[in-house]
C-alpha atoms as a PDB file:
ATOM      1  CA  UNK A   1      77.481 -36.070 -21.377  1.00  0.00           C
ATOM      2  CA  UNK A   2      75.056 -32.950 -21.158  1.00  0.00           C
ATOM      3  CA  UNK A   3      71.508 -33.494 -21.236  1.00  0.00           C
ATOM      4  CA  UNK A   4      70.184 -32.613 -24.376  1.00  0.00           C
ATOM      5  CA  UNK A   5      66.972 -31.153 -22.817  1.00  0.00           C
ATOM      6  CA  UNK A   6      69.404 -28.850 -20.946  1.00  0.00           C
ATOM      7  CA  UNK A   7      71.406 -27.897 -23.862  1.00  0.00           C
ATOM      8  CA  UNK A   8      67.588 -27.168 -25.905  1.00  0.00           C
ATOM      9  CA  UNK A   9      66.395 -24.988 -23.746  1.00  0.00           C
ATOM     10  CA  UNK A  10      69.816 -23.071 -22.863  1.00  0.00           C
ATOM     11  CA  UNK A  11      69.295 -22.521 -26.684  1.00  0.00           C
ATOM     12  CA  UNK A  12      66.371 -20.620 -26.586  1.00  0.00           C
ATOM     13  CA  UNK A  13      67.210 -19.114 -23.030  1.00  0.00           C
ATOM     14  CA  UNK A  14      70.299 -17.636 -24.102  1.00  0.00           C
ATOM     15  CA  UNK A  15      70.559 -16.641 -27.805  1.00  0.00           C
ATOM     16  CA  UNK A  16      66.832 -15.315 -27.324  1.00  0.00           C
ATOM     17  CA  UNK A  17      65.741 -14.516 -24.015  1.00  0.00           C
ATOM     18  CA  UNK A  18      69.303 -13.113 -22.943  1.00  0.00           C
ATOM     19  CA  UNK A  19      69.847 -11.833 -26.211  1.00  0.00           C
ATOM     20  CA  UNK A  20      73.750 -13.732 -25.678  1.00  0.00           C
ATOM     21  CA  UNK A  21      75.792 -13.292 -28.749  1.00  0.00           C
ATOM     22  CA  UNK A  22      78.458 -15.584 -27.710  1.00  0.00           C
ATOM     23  CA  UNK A  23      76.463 -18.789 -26.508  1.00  0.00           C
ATOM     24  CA  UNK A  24      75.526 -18.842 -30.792  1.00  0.00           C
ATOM     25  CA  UNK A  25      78.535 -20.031 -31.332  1.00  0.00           C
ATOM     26  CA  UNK A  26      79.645 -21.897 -27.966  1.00  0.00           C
ATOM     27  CA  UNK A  27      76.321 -24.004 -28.371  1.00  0.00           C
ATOM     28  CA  UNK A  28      76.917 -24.778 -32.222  1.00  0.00           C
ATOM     29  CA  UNK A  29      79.567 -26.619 -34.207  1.00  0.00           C
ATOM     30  CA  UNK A  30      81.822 -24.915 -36.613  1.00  0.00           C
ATOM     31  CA  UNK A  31      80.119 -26.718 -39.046  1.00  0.00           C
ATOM     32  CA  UNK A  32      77.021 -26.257 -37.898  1.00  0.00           C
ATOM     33  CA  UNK A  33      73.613 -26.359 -40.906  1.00  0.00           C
ATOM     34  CA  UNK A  34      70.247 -24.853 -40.130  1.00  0.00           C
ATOM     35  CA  UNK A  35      67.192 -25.489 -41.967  1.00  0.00           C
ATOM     36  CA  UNK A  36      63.774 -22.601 -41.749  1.00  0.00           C
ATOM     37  CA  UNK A  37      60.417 -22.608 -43.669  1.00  0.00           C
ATOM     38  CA  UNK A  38      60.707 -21.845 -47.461  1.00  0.00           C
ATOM     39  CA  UNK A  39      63.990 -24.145 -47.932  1.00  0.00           C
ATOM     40  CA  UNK A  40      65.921 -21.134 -46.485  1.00  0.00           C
ATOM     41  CA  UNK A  41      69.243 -22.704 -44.933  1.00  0.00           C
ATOM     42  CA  UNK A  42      72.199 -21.100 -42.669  1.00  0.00           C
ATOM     43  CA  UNK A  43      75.636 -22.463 -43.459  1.00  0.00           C
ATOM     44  CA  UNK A  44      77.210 -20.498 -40.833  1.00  0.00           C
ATOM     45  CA  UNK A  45      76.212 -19.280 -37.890  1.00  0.00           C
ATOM     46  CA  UNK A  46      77.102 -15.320 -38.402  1.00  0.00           C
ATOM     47  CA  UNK A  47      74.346 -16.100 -41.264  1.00  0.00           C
ATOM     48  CA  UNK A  48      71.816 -17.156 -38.167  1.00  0.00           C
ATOM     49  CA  UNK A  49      72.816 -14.179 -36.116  1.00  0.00           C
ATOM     50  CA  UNK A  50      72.117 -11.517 -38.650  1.00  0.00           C
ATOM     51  CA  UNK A  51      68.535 -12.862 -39.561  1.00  0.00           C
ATOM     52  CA  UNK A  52      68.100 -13.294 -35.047  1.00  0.00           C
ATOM     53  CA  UNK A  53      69.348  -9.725 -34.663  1.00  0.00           C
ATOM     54  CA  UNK A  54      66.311  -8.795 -37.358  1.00  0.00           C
ATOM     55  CA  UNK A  55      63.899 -10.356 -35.378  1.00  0.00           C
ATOM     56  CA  UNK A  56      65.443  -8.515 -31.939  1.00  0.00           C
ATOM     57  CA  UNK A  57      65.208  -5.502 -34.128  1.00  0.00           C
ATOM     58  CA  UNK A  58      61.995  -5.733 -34.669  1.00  0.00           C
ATOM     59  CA  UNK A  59      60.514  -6.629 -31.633  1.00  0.00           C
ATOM     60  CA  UNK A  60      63.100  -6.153 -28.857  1.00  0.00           C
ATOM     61  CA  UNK A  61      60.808  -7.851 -26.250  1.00  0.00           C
ATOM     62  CA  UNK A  62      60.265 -10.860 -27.888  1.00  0.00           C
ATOM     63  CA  UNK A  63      60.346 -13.591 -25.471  1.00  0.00           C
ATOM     64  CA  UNK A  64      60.682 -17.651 -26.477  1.00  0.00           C
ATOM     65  CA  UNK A  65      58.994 -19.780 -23.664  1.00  0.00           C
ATOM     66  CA  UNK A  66      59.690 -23.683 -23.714  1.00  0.00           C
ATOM     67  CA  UNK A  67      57.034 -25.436 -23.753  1.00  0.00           C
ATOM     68  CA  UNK A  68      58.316 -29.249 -23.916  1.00  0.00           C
ATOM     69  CA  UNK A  69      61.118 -30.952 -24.905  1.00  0.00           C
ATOM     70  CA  UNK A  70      61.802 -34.430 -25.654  1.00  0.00           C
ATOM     71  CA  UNK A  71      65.249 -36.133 -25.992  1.00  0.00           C
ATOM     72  CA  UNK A  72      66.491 -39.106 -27.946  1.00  0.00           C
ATOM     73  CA  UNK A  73      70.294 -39.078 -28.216  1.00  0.00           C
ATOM     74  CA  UNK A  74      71.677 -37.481 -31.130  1.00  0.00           C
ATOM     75  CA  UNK A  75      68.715 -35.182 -31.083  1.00  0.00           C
ATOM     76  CA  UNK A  76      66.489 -32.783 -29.052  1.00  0.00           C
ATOM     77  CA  UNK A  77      63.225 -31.181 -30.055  1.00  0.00           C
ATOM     78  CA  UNK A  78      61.635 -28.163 -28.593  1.00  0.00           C
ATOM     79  CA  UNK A  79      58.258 -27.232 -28.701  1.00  0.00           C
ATOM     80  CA  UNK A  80      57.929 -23.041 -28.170  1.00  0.00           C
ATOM     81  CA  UNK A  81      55.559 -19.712 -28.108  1.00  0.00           C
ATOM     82  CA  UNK A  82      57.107 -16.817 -29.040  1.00  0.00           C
ATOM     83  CA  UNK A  83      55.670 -13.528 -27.884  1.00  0.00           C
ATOM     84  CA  UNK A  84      56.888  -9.651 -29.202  1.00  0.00           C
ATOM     85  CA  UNK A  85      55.685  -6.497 -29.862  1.00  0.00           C
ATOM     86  CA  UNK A  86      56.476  -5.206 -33.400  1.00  0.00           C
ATOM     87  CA  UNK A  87      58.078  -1.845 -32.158  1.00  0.00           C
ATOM     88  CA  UNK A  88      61.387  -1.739 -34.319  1.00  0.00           C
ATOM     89  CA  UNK A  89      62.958  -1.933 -37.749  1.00  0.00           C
ATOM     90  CA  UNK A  90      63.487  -4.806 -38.679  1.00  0.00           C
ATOM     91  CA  UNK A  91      63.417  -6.651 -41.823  1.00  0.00           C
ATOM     92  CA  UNK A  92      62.964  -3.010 -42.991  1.00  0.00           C
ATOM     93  CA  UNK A  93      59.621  -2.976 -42.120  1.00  0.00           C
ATOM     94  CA  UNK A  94      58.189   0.309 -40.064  1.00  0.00           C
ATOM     95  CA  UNK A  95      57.141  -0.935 -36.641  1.00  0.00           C
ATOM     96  CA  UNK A  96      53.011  -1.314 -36.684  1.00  0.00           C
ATOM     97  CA  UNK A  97      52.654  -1.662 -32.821  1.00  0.00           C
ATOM     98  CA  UNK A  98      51.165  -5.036 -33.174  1.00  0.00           C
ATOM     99  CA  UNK A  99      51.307  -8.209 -30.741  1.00  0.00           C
ATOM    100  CA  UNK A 100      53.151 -11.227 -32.451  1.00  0.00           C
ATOM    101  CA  UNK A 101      52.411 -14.633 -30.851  1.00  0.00           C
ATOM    102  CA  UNK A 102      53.611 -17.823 -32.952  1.00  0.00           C
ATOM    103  CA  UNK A 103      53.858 -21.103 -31.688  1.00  0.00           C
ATOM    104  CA  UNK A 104      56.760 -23.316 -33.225  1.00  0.00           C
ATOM    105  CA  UNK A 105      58.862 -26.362 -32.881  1.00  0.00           C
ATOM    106  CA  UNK A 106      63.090 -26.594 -33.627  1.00  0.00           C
ATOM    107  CA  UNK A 107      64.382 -30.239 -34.232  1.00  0.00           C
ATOM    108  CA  UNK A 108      68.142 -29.896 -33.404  1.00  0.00           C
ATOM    109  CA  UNK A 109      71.023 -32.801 -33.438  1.00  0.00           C
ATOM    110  CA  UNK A 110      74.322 -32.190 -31.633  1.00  0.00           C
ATOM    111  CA  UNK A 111      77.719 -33.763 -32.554  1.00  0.00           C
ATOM    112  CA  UNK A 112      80.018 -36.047 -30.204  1.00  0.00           C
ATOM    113  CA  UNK A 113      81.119 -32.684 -28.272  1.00  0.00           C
ATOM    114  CA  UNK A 114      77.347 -32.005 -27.672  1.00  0.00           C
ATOM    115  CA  UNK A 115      77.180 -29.136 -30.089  1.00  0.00           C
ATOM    116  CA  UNK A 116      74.310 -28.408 -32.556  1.00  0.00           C
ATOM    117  CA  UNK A 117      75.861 -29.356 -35.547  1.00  0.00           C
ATOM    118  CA  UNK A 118      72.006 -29.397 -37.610  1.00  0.00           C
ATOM    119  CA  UNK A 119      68.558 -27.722 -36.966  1.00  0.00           C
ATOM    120  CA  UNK A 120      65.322 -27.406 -38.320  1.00  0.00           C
ATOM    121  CA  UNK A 121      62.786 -24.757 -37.215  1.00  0.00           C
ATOM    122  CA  UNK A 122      59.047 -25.143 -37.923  1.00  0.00           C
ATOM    123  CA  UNK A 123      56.964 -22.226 -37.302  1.00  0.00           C
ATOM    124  CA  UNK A 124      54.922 -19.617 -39.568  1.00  0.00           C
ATOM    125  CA  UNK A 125      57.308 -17.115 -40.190  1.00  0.00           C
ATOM    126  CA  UNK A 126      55.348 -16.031 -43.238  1.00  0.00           C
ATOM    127  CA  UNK A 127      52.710 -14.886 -40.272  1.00  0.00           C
ATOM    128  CA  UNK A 128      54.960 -12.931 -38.787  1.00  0.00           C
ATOM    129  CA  UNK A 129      56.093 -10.631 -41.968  1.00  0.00           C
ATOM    130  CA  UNK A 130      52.587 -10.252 -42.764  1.00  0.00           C
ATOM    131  CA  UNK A 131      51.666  -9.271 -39.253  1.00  0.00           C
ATOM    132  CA  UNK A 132      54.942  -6.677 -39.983  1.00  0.00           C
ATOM    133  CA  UNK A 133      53.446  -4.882 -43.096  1.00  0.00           C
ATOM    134  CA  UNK A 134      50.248  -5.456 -41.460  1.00  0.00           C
ATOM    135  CA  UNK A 135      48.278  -7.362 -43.127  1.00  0.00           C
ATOM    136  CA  UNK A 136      46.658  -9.951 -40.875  1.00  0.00           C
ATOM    137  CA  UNK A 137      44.958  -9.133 -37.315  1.00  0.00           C
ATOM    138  CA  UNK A 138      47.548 -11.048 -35.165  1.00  0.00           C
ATOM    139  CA  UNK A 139      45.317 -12.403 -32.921  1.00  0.00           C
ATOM    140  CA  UNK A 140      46.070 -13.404 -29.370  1.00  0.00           C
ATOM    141  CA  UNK A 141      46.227 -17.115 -28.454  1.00  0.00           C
ATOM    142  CA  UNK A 142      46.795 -18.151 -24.790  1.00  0.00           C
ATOM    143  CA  UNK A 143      50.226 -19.624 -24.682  1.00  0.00           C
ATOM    144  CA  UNK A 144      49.226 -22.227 -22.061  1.00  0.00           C
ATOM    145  CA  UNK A 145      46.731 -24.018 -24.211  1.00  0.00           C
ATOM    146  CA  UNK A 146      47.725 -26.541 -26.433  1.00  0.00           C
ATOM    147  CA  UNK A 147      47.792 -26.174 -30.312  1.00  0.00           C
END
C-alpha cells in the first residue's frame, strides 16, 4: 500500500508544480468526484483539467507548496500556499500583473487501488477572481507563518 502522504503531495507536485497532464488521471479513479467552494463539483476529471489549465493560464508560475499533511487511511488532507503572478488569460480575465498568494486545504479519499476517487478543496477562490478583475489589493502574506 502507498502512503497516502506520498500520494497527497505527488498530487500537488505533479498536476501543479510539473504542470503533468497525465498523472490527473493516473492519480484519480475513473469515477473519481471533486467538490470546490460555491457547491461547484467535477464529475470527471477532463472537467478538473479544463478549470486547472485556467488557472495555469492565468498565472503560469503559480507554484503549490505543501505545507502539512496528515493521513488516516481512506483519506489524506493537505494543507497548501499557492503563489502566482496574474500574467495570462485566464478565466477571460486580462492579466493585471498582480501577486496571488492563497492559502488552502484539499481533503482527498482514495479507493482500494489507492486512487482519489473524492476531493474537497477549501480555499478562497472568490479572492482570487477578484484579485483577477482587480478589485482587492492582494496583499502579501509570508507563506511560512501559520494562518
Amino acid at each position: 500500500m502507498t502512503r497516502l502522504s506520498d500520494l497527497g503531495r505527488a498530487w500537488f507536485e505533479r498536476v501543479w508544480n510539473q504542470r503533468d497532464d497525465a498523472a490527473i488521471f493516473e492519480l484519480t479513479a475513473k469515477n473519481a468526484v471533486g467538490y470546490a467552494e460555491s457547491d461547484v463539483r467535477w464529475f470527471s476529471m477532463n472537467a478538473f483539467k479544463e478549470f486547472r489549465d485556467n488557472v495555469l493560464l492565468a498565472m503560469p508560475d503559480v507554484r503549490f507548496d505543501v505545507e502539512d499533511v496528515i493521513e488516516q487511511h481512506p483519506s489524506v488532507v493537505i494543507r497548501w500556499f499557492m503563489t502566482g503572478t496574474h500574467t495570462g488569460k485566464g478565466f477571460g480575465f486580462e492579466p493585471t500583473g498582480s501577486r496571488v498568494t492563497l492559502r488552502g486545504m484539499t481533503w482527498l479519499k482514495v479507493d482500494g487501488d489507492d486512487k482519489f476517487l473524492e476531493g474537497w478543496d477549501c480555499w478562497n477562490q472568490a479572492r482570487m477572481l477578484q484579485i483577477f478583475v482587480g478589485g482587492i489589493n492582494p496583499g502579501s502574506p509570508d507563506p511560512k507563518q501559520d494562518s
